[in-house]
Protein backbone atom coordinates (compact mmCIF):
# COMPACT_ATOMS: atom_id res chain seq x y z
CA UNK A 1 5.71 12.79 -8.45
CA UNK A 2 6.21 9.30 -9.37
CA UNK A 3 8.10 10.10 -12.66
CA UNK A 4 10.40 11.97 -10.18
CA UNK A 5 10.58 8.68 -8.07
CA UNK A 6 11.30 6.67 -11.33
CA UNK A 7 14.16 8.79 -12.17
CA UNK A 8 15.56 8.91 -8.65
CA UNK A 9 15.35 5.14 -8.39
CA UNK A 10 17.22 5.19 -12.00
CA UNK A 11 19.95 7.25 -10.40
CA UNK A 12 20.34 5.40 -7.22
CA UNK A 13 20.86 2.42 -9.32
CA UNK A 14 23.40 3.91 -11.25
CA UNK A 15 25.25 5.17 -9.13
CA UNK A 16 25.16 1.91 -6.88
CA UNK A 17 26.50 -0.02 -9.72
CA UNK A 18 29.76 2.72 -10.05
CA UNK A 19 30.50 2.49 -6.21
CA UNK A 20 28.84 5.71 -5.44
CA UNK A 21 27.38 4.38 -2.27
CA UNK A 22 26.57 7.88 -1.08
CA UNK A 23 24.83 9.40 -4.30
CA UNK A 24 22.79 6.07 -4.17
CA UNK A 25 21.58 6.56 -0.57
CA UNK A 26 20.70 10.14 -1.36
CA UNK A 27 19.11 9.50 -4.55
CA UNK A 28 17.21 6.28 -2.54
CA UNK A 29 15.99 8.54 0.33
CA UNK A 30 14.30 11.18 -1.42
CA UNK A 31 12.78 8.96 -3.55
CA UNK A 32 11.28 6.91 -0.68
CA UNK A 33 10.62 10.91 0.97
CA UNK A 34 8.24 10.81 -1.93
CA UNK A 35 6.26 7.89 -1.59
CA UNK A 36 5.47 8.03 2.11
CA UNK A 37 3.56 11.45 1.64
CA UNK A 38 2.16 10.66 -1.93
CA UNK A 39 1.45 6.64 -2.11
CA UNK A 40 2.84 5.74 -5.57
CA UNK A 41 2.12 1.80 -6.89
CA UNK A 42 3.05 -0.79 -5.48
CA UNK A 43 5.69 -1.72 -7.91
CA UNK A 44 7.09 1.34 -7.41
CA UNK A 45 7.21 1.03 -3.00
CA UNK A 46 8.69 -2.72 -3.95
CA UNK A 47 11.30 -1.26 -6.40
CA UNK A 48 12.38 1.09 -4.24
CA UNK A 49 12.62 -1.99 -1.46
CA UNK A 50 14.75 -3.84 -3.60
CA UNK A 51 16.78 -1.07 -4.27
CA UNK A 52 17.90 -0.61 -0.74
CA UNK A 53 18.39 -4.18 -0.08
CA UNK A 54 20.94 -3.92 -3.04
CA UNK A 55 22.30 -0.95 -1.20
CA UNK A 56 22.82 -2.38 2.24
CA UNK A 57 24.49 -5.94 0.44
CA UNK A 58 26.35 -3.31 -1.44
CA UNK A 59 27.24 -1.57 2.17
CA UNK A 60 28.25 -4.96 3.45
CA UNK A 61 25.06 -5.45 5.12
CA UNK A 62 24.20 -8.61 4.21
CA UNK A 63 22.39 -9.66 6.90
CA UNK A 64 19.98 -6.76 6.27
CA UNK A 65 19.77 -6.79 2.89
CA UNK A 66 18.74 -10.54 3.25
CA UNK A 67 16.51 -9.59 5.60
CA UNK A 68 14.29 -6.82 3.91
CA UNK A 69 14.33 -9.20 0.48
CA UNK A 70 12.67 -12.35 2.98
CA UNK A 71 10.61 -9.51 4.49
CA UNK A 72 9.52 -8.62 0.95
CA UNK A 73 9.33 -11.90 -0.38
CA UNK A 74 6.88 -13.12 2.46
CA UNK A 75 4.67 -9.57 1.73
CA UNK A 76 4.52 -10.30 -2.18
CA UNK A 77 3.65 -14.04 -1.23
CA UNK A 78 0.77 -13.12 0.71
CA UNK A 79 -0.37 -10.92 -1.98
CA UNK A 80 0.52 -13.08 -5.09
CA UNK A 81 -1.38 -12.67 -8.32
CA UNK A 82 -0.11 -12.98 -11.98
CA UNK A 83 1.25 -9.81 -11.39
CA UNK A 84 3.46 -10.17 -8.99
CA UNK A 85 5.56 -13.18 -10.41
CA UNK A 86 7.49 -10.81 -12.06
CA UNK A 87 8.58 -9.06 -8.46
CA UNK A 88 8.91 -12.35 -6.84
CA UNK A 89 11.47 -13.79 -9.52
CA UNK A 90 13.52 -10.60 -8.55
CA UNK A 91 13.40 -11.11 -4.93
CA UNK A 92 13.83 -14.86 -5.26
CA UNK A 93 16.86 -13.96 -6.97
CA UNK A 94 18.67 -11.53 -4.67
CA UNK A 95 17.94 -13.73 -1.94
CA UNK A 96 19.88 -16.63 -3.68
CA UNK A 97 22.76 -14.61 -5.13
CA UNK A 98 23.12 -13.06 -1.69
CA UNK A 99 23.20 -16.24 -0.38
CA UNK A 100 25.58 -18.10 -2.59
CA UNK A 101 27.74 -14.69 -2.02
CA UNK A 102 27.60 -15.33 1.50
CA UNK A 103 28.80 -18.52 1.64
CA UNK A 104 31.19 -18.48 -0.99
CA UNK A 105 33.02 -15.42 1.29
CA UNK A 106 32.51 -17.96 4.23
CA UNK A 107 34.63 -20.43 2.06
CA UNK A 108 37.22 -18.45 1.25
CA UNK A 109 37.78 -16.40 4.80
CA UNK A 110 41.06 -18.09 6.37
CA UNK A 111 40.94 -20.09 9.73
C-alpha cells in the first residue's frame, strides 16, 4: 500500500508539472483514498498535502493552496523535531514562492 501511494504521488507530480491537471487530481485522490483507510507515515500524509496545495496554486487556487501550506506549516511546527526541518523548508518555501507569485500578478494586473 504505501509503495502504491509513492508511485501515485510520483504520477500526480508528473503530470502536474505537464499541465495535466486532471491526471494529477486523479492520481492525488486515490492516493489520499489510500491513506485514510491504511495510515501510511507521516511524511507520506504531508507529501501528499503538499502535493495538493501545488495542485490547487496550479488550479489558480491560490488562496487555498496558501492556506493548506500555513495549515501544514502550523501542524509541522507544533510537532517539530530534527526530522521535520526537512518538511518545513518545503512548506516554508511554497508559502513564499506563492506569495511572491501573488504579488508579482498583483503588480502586473492593469488598473
Amino acid at each position: 500500500e504505501q509503495y502504491l501511494c509513492r508511485h501515485l504521488l510520483r504520477v500526480s507530480r508528473l503530470a502536474r508539472k505537464n499541465n495535466e491537471v486532471q491526471l494529477a487530481l486523479n492520481a492525488l485522490r486515490r492516493a489520499q483514498a489510500i491513506t485514510r483507510c491504511s495510515p501510511l507515515s507521516t511524511f507520506s500524509s504531508l507529501a501528499l498535502a503538499i502535493e495538493e496545495a501545488k495542485l490547487l496554486w496550479k488550479q489558480g487556487e491560490h488562496t487555498l493552496a496558501m492556506r493548506q501550506a500555513e495549515k501544514l506549516l502550523r501542524a509541522s511546527q507544533a510537532s517539530a523535531d530534527e526530522q521535520d526541518y526537512p518538511k518545513q523548508t518545503t512548506l516554508l518555501r511554497l508559502l513564499v514562492s506563492a506569495r511572491l507569485r501573488k504579488r508579482r500578478h498583483a503588480l502586473l494586473m492593469p488598473l
